[in-house]
N, C-alpha and C. Protein backbone atom coordinates (compact mmCIF):
# COMPACT_ATOMS: atom_id res chain seq x y z
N UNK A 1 88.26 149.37 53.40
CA UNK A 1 88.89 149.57 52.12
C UNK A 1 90.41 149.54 52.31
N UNK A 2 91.20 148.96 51.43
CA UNK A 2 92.26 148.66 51.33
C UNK A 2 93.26 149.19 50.01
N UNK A 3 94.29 149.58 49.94
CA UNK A 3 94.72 149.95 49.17
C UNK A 3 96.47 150.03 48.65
N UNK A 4 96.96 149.71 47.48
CA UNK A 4 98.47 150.04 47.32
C UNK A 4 98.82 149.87 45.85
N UNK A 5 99.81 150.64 45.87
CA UNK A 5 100.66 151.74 44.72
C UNK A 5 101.34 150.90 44.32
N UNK A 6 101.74 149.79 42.98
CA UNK A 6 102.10 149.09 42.40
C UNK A 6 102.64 149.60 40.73
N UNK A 7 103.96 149.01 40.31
CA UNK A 7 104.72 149.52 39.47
C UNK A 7 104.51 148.23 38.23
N UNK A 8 103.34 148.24 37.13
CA UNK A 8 103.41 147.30 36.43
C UNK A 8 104.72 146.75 35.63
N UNK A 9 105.50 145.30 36.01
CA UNK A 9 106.71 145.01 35.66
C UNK A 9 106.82 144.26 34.10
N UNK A 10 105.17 143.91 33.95
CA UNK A 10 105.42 142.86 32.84
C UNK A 10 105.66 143.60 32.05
N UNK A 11 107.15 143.14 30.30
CA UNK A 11 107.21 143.75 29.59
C UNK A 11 106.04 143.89 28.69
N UNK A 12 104.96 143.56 28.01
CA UNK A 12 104.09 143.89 27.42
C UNK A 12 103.04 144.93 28.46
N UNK A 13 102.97 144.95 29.33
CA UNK A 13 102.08 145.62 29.95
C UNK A 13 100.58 144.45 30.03
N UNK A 14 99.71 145.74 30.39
CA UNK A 14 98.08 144.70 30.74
C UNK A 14 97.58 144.30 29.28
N UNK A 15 98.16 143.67 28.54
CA UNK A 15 97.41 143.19 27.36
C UNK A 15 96.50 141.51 27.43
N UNK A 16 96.10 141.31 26.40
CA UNK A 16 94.84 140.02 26.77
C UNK A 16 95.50 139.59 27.36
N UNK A 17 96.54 138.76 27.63
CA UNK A 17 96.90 137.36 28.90
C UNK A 17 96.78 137.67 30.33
N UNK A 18 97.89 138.86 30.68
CA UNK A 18 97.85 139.22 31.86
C UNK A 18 96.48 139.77 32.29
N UNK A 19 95.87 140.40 31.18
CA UNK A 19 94.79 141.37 32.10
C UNK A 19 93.63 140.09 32.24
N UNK A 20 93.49 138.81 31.27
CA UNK A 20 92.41 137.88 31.48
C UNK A 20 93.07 137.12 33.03
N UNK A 21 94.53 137.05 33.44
CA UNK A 21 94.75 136.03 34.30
C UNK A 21 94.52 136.97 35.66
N UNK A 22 94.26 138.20 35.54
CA UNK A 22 94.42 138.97 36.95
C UNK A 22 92.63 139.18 36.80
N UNK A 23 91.96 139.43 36.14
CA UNK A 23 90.66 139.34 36.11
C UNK A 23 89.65 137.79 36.68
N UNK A 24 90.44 137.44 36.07
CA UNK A 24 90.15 135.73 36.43
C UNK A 24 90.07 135.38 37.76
N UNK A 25 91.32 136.03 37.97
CA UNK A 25 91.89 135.61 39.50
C UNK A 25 90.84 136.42 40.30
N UNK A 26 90.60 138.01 40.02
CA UNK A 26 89.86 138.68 40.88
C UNK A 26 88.35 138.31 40.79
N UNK A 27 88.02 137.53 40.05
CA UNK A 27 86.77 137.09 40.19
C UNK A 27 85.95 136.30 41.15
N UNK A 28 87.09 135.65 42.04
CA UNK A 28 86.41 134.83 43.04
C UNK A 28 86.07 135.79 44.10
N UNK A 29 86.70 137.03 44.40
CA UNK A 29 86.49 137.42 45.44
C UNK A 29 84.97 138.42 45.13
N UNK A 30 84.44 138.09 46.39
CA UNK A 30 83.10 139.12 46.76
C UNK A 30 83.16 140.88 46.66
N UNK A 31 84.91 141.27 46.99
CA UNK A 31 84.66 142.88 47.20
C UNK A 31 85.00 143.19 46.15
N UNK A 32 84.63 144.49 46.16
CA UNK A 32 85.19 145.53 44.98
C UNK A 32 85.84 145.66 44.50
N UNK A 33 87.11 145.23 42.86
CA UNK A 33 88.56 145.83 42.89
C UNK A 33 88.52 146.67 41.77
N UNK A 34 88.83 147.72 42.27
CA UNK A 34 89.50 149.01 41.28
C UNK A 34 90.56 148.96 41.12
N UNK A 35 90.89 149.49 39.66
CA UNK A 35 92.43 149.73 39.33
C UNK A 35 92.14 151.49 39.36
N UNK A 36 93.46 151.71 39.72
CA UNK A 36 93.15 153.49 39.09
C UNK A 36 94.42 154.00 38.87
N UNK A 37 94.51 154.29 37.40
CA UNK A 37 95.43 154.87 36.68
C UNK A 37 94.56 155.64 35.86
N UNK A 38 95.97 156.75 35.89
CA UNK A 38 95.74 158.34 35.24
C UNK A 38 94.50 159.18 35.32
N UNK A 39 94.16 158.76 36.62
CA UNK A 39 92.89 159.42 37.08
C UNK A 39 91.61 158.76 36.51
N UNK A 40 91.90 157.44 36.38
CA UNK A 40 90.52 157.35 35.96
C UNK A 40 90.19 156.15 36.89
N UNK A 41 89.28 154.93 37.11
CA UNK A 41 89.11 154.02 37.96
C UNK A 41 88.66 153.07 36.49
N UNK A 42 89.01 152.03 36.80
CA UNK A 42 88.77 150.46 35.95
C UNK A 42 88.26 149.28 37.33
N UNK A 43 87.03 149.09 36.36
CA UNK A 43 86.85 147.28 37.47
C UNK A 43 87.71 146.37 37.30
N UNK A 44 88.36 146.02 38.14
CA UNK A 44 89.56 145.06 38.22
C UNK A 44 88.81 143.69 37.25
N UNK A 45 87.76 143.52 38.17
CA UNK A 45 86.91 141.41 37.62
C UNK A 45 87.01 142.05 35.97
N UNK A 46 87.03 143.11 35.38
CA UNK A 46 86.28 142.91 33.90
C UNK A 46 87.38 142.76 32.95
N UNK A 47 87.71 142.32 32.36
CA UNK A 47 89.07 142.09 31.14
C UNK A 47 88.93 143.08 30.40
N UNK A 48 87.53 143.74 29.84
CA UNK A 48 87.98 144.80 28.78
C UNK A 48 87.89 146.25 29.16
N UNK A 49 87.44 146.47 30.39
CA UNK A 49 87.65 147.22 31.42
C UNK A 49 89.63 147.87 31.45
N UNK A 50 90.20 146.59 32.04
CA UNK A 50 91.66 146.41 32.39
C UNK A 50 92.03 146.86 30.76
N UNK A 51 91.93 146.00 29.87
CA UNK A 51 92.35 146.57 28.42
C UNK A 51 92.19 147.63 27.81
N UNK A 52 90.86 148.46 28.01
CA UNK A 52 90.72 149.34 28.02
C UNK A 52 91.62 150.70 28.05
N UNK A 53 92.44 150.22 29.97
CA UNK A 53 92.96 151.14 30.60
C UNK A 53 94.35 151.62 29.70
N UNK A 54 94.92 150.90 28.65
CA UNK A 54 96.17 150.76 28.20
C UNK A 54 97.54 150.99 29.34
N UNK A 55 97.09 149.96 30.03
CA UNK A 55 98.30 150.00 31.19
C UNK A 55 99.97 149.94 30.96
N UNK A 56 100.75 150.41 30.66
CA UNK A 56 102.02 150.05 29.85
C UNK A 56 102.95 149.41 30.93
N UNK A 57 104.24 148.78 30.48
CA UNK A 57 105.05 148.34 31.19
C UNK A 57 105.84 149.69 32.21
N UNK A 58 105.75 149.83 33.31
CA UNK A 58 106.43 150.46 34.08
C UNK A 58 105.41 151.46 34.69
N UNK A 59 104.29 151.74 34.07
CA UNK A 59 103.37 152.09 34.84
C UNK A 59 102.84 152.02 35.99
N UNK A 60 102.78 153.01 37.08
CA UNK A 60 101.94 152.89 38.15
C UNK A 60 100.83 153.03 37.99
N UNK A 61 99.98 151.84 39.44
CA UNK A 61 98.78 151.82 39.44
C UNK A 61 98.52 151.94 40.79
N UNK A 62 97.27 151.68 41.34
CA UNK A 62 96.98 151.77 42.68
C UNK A 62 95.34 150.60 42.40
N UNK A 63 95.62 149.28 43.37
CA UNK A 63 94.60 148.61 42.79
C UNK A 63 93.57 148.83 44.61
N UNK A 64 92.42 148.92 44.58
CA UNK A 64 91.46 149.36 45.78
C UNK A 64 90.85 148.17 45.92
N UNK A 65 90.59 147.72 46.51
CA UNK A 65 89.50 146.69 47.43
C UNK A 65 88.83 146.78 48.89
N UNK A 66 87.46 146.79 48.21
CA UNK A 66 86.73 147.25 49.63
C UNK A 66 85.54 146.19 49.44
N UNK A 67 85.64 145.91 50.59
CA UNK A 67 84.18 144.37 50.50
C UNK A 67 84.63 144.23 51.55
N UNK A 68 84.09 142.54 51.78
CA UNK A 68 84.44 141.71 53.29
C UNK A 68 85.89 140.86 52.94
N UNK A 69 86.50 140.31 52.12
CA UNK A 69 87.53 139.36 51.93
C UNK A 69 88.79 140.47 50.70
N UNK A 70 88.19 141.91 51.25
CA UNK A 70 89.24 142.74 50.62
C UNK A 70 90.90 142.39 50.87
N UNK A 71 91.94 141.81 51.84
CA UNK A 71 92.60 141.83 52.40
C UNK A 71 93.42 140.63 51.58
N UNK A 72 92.44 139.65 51.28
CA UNK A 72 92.70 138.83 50.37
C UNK A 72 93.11 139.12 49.16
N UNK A 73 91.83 139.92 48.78
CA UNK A 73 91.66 139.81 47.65
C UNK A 73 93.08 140.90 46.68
N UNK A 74 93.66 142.02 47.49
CA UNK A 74 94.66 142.91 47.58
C UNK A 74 95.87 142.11 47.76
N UNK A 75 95.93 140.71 48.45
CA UNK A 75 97.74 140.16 48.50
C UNK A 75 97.08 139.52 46.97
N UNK A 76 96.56 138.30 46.94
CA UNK A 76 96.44 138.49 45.47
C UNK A 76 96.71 139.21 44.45
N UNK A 77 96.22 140.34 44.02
CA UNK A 77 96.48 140.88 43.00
C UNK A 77 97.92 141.55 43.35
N UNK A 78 98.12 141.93 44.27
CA UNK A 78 99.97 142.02 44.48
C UNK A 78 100.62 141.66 43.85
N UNK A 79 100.47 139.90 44.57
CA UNK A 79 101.52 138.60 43.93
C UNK A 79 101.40 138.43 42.60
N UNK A 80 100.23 138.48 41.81
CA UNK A 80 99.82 138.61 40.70
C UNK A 80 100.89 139.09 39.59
N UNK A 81 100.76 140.82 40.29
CA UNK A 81 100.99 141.61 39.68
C UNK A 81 103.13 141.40 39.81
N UNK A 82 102.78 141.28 41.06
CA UNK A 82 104.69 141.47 41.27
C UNK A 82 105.29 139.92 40.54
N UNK A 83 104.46 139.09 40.31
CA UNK A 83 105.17 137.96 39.43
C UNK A 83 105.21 138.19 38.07
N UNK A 84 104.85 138.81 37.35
CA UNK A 84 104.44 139.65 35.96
C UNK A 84 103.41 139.02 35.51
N UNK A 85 102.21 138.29 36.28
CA UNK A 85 100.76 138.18 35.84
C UNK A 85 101.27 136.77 34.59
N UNK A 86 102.40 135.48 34.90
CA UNK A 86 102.41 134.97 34.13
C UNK A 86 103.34 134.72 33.15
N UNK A 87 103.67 135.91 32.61
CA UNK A 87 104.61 136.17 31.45
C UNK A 87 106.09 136.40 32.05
């Protein structure tokens, strides 16, 4: 299991685009990805999961991956995340 503490930059926050293009993205991989903010855990692969979470701009998160191609699957959602998911 793998893990790190990430500061959401995009100005809208996780709304439909970003949260469908980081879901999207986490879909190829085999392991597990959790988001976990404000104490709660979200499945990274699910879009309404992520929407759900009402992630805002400047928010910390901490995204988890545990499987076999976790290592991957964690610089991914990094780069993802540290490029603003797009926007």
């Amino acid at each position: 299991m793998v893990s790190k503490k990430i500061t959401l930059a995009n100005a809208q926050g996780f709304h439909m685009r970003p949260a469908s293009v980081f879901s999207t993205a986490m879909g190829k991989y085999a392991c597990e990805i959790t988001i976990k903010f404000n104490g709660n855990d979200y499945n990274g692969k699910s879009l309404l999961n992520i929407i759900a979470a009402c992630i805002k701009c400047g928010s910390e998160i901490e995204i988890v991956c545990d499987g076999v191609d976790e290592n991957e699957a964690l610089a991914e959602a990094v780069k993802l995340i540290e490029s603003g998911l797009g926007e």
